[in-house]
PDB file of N, CA and C in Angstrom:
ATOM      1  N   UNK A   1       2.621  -3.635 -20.268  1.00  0.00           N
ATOM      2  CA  UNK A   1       1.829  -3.796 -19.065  1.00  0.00           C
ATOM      3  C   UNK A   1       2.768  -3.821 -17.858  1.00  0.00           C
ATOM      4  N   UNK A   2       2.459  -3.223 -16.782  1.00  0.00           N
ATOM      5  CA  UNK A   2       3.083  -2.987 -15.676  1.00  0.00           C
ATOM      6  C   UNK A   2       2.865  -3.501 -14.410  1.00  0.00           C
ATOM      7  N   UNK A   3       3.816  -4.745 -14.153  1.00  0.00           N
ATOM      8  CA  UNK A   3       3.066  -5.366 -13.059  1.00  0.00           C
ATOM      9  C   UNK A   3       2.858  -4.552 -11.757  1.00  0.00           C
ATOM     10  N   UNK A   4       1.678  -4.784 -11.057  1.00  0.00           N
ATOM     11  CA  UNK A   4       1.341  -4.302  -9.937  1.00  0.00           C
ATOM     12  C   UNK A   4       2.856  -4.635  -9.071  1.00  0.00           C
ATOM     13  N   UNK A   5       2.563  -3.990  -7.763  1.00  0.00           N
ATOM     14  CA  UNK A   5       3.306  -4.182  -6.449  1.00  0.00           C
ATOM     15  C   UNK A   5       3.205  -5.459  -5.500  1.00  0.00           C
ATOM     16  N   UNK A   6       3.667  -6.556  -5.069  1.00  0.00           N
ATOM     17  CA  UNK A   6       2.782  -7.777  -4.009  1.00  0.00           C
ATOM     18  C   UNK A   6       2.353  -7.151  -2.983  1.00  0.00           C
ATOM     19  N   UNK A   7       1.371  -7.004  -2.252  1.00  0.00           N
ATOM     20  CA  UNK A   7       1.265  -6.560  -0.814  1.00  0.00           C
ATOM     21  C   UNK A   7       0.907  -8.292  -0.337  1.00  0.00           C
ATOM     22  N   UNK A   8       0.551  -8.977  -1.034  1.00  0.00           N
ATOM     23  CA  UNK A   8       0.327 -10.307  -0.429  1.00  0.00           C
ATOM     24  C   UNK A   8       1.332 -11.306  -0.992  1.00  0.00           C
ATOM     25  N   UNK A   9       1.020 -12.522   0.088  1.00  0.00           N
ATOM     26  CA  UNK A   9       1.902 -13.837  -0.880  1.00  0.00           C
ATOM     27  C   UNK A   9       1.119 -15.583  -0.583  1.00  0.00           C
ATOM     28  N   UNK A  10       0.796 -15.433  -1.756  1.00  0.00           N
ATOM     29  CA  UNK A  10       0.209 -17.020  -1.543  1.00  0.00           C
ATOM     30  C   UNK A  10       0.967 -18.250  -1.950  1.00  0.00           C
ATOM     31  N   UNK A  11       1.070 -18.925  -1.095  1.00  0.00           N
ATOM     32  CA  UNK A  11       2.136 -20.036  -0.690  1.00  0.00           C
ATOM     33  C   UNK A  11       2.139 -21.428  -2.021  1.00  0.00           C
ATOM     34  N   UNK A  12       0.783 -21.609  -2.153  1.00  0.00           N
ATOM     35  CA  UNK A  12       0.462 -23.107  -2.931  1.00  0.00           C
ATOM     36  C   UNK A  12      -0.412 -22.255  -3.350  1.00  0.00           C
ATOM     37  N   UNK A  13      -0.684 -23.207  -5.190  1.00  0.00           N
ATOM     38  CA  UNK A  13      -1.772 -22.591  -5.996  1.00  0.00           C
ATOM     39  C   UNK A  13      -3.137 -23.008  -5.581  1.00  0.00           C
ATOM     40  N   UNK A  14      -3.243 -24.469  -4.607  1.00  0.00           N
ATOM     41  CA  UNK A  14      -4.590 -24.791  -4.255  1.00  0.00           C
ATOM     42  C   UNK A  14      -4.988 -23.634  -2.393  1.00  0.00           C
ATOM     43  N   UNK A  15      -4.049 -22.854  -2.250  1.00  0.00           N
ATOM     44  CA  UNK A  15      -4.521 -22.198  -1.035  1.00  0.00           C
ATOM     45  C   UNK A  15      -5.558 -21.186  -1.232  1.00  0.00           C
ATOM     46  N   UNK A  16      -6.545 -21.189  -0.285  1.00  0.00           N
ATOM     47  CA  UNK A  16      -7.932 -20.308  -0.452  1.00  0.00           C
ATOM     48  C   UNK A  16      -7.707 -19.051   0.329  1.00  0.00           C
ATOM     49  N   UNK A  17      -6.122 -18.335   1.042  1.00  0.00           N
ATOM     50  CA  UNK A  17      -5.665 -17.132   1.451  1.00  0.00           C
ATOM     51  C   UNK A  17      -4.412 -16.906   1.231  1.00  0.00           C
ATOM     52  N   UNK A  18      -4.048 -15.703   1.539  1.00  0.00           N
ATOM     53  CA  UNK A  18      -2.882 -15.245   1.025  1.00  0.00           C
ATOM     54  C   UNK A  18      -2.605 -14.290   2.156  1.00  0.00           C
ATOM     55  N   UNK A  19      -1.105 -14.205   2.328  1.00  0.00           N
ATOM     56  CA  UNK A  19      -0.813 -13.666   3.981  1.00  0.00           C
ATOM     57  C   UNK A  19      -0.423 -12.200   3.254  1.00  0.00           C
ATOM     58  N   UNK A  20      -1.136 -11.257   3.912  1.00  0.00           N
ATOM     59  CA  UNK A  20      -0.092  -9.961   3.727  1.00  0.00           C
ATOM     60  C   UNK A  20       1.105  -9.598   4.311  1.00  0.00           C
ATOM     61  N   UNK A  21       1.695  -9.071   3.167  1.00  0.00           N
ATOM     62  CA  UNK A  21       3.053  -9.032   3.833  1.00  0.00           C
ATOM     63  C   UNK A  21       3.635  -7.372   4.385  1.00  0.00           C
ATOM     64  N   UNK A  22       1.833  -6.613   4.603  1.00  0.00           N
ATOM     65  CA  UNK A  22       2.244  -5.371   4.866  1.00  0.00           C
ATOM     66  C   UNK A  22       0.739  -4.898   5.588  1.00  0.00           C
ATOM     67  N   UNK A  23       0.561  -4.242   6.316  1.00  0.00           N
ATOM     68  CA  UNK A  23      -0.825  -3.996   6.090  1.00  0.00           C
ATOM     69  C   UNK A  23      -1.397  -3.447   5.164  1.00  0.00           C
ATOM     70  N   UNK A  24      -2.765  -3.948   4.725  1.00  0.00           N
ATOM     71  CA  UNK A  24      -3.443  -3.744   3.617  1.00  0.00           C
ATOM     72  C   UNK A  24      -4.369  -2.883   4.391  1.00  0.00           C
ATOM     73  N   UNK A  25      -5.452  -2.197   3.693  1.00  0.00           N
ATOM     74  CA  UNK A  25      -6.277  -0.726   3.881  1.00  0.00           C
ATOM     75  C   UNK A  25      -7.612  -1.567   3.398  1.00  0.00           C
ATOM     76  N   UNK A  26      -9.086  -1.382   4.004  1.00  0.00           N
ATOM     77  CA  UNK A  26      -9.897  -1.532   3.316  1.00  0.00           C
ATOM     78  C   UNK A  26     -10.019  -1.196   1.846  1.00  0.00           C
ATOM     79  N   UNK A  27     -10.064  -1.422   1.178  1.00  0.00           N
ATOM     80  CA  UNK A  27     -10.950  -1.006  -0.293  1.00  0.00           C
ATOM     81  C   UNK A  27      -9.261  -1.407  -1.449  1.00  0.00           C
ATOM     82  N   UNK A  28      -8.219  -1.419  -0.500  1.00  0.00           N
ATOM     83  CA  UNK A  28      -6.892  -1.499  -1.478  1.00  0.00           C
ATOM     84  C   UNK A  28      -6.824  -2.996  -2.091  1.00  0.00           C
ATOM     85  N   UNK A  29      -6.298  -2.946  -3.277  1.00  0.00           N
ATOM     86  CA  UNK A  29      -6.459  -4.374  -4.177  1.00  0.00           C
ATOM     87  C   UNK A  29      -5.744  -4.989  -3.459  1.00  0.00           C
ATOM     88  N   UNK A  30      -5.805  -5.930  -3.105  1.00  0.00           N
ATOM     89  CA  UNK A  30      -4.680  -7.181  -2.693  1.00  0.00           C
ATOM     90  C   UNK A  30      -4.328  -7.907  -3.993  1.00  0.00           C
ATOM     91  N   UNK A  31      -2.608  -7.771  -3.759  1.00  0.00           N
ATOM     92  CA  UNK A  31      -1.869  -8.080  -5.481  1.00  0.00           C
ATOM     93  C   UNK A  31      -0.750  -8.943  -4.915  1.00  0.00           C
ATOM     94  N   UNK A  32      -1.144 -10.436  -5.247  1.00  0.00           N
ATOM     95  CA  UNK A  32      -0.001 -11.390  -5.221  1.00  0.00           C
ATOM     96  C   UNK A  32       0.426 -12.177  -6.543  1.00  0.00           C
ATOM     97  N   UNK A  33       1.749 -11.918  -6.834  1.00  0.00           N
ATOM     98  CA  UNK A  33       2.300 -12.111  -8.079  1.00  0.00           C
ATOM     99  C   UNK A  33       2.084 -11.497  -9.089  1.00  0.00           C
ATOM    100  N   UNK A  34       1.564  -9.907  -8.835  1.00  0.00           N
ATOM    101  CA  UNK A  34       2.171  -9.292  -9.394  1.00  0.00           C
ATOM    102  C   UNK A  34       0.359  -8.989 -10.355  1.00  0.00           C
ATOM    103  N   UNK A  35      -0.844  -9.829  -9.406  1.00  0.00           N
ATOM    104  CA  UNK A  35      -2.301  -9.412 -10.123  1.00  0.00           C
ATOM    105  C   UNK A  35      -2.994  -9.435  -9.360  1.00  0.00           C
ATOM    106  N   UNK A  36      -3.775  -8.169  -8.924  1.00  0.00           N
ATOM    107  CA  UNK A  36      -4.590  -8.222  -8.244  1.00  0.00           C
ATOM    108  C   UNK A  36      -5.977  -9.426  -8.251  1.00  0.00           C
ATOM    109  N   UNK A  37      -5.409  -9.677  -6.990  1.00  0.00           N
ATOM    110  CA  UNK A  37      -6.528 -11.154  -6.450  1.00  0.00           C
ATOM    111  C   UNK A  37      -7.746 -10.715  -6.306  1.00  0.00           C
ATOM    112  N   UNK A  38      -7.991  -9.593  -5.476  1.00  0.00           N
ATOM    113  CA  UNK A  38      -9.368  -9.404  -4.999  1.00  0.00           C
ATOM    114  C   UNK A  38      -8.723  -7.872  -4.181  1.00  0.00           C
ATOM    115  N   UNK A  39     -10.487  -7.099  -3.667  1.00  0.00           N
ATOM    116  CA  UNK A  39     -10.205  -6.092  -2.773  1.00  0.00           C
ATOM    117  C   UNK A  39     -10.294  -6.302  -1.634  1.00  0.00           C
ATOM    118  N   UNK A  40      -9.694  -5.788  -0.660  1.00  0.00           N
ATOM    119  CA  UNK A  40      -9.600  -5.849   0.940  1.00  0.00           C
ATOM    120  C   UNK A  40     -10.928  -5.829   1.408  1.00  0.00           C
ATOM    121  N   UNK A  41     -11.535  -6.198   1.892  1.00  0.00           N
ATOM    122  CA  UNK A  41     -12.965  -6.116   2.631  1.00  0.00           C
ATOM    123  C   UNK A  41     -13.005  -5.592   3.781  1.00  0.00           C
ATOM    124  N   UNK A  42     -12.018  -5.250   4.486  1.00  0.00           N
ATOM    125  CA  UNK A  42     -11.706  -4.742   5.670  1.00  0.00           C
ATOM    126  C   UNK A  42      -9.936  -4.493   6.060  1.00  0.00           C
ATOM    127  N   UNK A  43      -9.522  -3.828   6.554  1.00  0.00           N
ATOM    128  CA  UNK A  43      -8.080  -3.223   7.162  1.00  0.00           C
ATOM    129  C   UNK A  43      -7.877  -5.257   7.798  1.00  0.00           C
ATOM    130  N   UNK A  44      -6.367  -5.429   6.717  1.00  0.00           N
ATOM    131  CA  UNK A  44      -6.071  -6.499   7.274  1.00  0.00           C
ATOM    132  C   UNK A  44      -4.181  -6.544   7.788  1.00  0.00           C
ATOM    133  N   UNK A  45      -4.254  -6.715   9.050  1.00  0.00           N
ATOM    134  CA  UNK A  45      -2.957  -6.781   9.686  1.00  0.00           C
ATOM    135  C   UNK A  45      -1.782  -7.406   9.088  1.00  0.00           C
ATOM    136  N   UNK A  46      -0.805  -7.092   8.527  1.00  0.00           N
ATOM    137  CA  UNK A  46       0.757  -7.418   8.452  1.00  0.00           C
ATOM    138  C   UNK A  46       0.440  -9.019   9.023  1.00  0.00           C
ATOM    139  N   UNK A  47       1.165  -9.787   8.376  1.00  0.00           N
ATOM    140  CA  UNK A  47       1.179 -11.336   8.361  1.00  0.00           C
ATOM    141  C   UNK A  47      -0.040 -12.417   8.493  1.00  0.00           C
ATOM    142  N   UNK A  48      -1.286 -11.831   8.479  1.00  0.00           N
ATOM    143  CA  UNK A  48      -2.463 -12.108   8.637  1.00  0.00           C
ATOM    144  C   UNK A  48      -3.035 -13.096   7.494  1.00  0.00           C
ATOM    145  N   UNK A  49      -3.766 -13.373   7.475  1.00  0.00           N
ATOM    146  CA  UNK A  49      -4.535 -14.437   6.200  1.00  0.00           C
ATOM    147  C   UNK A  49      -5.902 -12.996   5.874  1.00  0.00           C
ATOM    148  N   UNK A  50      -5.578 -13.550   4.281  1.00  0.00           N
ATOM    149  CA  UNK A  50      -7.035 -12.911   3.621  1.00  0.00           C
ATOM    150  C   UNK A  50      -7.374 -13.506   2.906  1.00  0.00           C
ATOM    151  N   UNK A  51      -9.024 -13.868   2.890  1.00  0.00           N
ATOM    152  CA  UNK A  51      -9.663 -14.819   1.523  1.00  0.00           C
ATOM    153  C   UNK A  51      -9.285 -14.302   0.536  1.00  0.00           C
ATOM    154  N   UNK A  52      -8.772 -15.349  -0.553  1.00  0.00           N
ATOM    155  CA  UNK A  52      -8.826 -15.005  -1.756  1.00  0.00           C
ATOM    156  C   UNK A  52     -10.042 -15.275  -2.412  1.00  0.00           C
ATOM    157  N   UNK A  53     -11.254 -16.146  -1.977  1.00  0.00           N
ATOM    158  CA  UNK A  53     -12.265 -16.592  -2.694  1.00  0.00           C
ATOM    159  C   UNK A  53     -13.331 -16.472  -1.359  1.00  0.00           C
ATOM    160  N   UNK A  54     -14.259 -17.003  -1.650  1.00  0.00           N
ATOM    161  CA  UNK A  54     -15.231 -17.059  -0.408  1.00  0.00           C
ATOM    162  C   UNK A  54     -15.213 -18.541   0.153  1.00  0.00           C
ATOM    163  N   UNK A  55     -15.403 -18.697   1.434  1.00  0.00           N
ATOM    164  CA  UNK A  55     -15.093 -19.925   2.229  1.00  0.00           C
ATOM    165  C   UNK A  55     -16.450 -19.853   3.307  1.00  0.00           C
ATOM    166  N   UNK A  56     -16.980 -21.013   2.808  1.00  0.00           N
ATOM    167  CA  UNK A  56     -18.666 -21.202   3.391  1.00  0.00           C
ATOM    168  C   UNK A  56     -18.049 -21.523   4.807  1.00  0.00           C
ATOM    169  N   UNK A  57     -19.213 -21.282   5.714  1.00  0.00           N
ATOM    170  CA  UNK A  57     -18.632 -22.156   7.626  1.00  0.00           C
ATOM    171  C   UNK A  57     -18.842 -23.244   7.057  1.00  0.00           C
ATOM    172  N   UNK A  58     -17.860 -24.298   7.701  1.00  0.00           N
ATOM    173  CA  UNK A  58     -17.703 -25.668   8.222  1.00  0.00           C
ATOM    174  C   UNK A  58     -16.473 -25.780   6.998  1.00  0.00           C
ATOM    175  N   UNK A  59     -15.906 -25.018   6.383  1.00  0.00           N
ATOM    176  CA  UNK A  59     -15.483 -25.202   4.991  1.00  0.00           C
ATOM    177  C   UNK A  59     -13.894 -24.768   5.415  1.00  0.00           C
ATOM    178  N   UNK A  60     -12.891 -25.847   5.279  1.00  0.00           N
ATOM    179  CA  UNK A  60     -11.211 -25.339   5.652  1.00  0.00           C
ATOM    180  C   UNK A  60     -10.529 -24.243   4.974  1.00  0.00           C
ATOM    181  N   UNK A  61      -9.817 -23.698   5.812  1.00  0.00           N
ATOM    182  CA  UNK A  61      -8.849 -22.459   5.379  1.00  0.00           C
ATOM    183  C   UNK A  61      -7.750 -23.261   4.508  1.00  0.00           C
ATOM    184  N   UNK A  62      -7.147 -23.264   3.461  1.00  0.00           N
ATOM    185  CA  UNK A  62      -6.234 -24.303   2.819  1.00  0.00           C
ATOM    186  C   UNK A  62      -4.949 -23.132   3.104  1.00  0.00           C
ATOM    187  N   UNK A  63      -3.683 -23.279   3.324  1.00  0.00           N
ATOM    188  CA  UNK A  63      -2.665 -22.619   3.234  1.00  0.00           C
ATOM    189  C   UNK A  63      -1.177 -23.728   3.382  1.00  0.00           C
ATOM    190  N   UNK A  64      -0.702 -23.273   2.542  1.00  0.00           N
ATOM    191  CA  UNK A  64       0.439 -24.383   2.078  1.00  0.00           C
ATOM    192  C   UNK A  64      -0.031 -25.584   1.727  1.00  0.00           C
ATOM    193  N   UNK A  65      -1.646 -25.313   0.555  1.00  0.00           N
ATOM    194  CA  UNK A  65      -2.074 -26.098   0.049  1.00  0.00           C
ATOM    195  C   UNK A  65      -2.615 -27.157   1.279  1.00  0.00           C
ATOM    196  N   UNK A  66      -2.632 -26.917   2.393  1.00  0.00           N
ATOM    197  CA  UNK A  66      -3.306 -28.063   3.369  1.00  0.00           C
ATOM    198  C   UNK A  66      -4.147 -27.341   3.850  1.00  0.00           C
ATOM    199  N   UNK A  67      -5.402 -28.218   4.670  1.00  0.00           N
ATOM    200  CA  UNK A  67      -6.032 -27.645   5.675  1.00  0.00           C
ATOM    201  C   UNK A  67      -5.981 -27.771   6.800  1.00  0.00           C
ATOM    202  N   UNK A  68      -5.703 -26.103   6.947  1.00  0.00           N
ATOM    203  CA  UNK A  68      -4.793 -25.849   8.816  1.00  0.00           C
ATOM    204  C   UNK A  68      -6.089 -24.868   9.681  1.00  0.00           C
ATOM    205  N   UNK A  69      -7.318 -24.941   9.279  1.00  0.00           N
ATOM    206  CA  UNK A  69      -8.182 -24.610  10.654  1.00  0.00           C
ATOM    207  C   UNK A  69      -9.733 -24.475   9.437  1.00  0.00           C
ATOM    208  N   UNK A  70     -10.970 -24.783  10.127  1.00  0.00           N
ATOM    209  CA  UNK A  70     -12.297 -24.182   9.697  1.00  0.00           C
ATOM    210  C   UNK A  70     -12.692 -23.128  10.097  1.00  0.00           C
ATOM    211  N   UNK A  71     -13.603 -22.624   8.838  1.00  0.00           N
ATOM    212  CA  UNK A  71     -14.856 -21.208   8.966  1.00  0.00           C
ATOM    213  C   UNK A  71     -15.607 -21.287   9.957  1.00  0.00           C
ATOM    214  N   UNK A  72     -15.790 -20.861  11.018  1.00  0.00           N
ATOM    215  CA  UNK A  72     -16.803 -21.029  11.982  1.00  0.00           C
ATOM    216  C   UNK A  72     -17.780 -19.967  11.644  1.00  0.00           C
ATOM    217  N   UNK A  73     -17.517 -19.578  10.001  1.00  0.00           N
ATOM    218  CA  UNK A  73     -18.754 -18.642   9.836  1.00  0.00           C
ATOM    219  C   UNK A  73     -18.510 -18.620   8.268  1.00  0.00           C
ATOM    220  N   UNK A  74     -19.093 -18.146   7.407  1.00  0.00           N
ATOM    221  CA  UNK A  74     -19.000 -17.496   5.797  1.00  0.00           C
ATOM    222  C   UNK A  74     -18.032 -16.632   5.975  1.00  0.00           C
ATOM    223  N   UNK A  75     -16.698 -17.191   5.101  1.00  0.00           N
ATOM    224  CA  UNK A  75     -15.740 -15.558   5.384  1.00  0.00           C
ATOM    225  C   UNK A  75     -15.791 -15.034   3.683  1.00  0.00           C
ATOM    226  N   UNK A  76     -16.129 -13.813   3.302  1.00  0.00           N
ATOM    227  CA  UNK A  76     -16.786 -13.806   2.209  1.00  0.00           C
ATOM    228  C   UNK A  76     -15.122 -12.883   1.136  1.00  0.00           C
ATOM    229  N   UNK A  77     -14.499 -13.211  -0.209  1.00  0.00           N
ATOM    230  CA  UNK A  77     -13.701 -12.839  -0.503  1.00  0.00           C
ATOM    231  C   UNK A  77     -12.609 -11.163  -0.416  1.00  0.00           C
ATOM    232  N   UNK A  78     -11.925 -11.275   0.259  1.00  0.00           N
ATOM    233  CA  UNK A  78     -11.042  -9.875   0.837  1.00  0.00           C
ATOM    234  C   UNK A  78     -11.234  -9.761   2.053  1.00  0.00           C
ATOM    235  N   UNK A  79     -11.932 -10.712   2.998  1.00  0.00           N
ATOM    236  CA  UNK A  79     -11.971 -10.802   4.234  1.00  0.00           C
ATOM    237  C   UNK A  79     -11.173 -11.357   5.144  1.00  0.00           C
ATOM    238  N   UNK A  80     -10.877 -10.540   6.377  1.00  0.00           N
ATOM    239  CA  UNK A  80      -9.550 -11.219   7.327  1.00  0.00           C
ATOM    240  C   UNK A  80      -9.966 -12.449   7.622  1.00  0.00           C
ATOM    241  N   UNK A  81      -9.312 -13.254   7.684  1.00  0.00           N
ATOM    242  CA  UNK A  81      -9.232 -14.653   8.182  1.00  0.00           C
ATOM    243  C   UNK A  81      -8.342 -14.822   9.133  1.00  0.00           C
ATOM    244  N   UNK A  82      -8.842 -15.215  10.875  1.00  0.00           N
ATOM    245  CA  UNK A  82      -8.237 -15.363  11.758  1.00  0.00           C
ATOM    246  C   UNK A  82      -9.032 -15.954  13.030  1.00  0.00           C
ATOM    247  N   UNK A  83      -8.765 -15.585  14.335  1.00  0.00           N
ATOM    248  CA  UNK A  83      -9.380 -16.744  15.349  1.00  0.00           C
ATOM    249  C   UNK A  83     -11.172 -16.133  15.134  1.00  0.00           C
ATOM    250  N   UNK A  84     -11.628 -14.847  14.942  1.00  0.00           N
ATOM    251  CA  UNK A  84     -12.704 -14.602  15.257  1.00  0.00           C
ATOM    252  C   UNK A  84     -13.559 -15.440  14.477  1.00  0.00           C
ATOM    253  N   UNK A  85     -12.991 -16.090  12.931  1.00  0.00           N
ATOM    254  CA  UNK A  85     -13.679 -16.410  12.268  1.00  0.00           C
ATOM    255  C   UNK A  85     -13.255 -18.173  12.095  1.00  0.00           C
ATOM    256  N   UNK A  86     -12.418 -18.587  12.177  1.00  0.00           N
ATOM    257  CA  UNK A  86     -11.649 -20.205  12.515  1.00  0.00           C
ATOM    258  C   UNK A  86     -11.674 -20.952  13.704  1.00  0.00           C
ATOM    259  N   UNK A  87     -11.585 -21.856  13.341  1.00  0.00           N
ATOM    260  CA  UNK A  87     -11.391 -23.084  14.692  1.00  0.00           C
ATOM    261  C   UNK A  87     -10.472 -23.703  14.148  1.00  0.00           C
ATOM    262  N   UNK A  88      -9.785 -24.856  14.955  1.00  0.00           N
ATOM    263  CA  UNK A  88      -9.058 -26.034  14.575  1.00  0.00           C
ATOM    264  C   UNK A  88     -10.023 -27.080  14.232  1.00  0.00           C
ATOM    265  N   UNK A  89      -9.082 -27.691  13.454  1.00  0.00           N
ATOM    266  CA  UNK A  89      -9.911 -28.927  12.877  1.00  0.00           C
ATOM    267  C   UNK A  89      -9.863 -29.803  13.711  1.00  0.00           C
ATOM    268  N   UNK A  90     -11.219 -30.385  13.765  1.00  0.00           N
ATOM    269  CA  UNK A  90     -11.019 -31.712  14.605  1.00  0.00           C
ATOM    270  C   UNK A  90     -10.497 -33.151  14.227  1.00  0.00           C
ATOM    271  N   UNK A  91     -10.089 -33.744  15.047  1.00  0.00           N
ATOM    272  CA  UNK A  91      -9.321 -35.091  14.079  1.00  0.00           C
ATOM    273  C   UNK A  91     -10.267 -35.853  15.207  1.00  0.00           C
TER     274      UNK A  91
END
């Protein structure tokens, strides 16, 4: 068996995205560690966040295993994750 290529990299095993580390293409697998996670849902930018799972609104982005901003909407799996769709958390 032949491992895939990374185009992504997810930081902590409890993180719900994974940053590309290239731009990814709609419809192209996003493959971190070497297995494809999921497909692109849309053209996602070089260093960007992409769901690896689906993340309901009001529901935190986890990355480096913490939560560093909320869904201000359903971001549904292979989808960019960024300001259009996040807020900061409120403390």
């Amino acid at each position: 068996m032949v491992a895939l290529k990374n185009n992504a990299l997810k930081i902590h095993h409890a993180d719900n995205v994974a940053i590309a580390i290239r731009d990814i293409k709609k419809g192209e697998p996003v493959v971190v560690e070497g297995t494809e996670a999921c497909v692109a849902a849309e053209d996602i930018p070089a260093s960007h966040k992409i769901a690896l799972e689906p993340i309901a609104a009001g529901r935190p982005v986890i990355r480096y295993g913490e939560p560093i901003v909320v869904a201000t909407s359903d971001i549904g799996t292979g989808q960019w994750v960024h300001l259009h769709n996040t807020k900061p958390i409120e403390k």
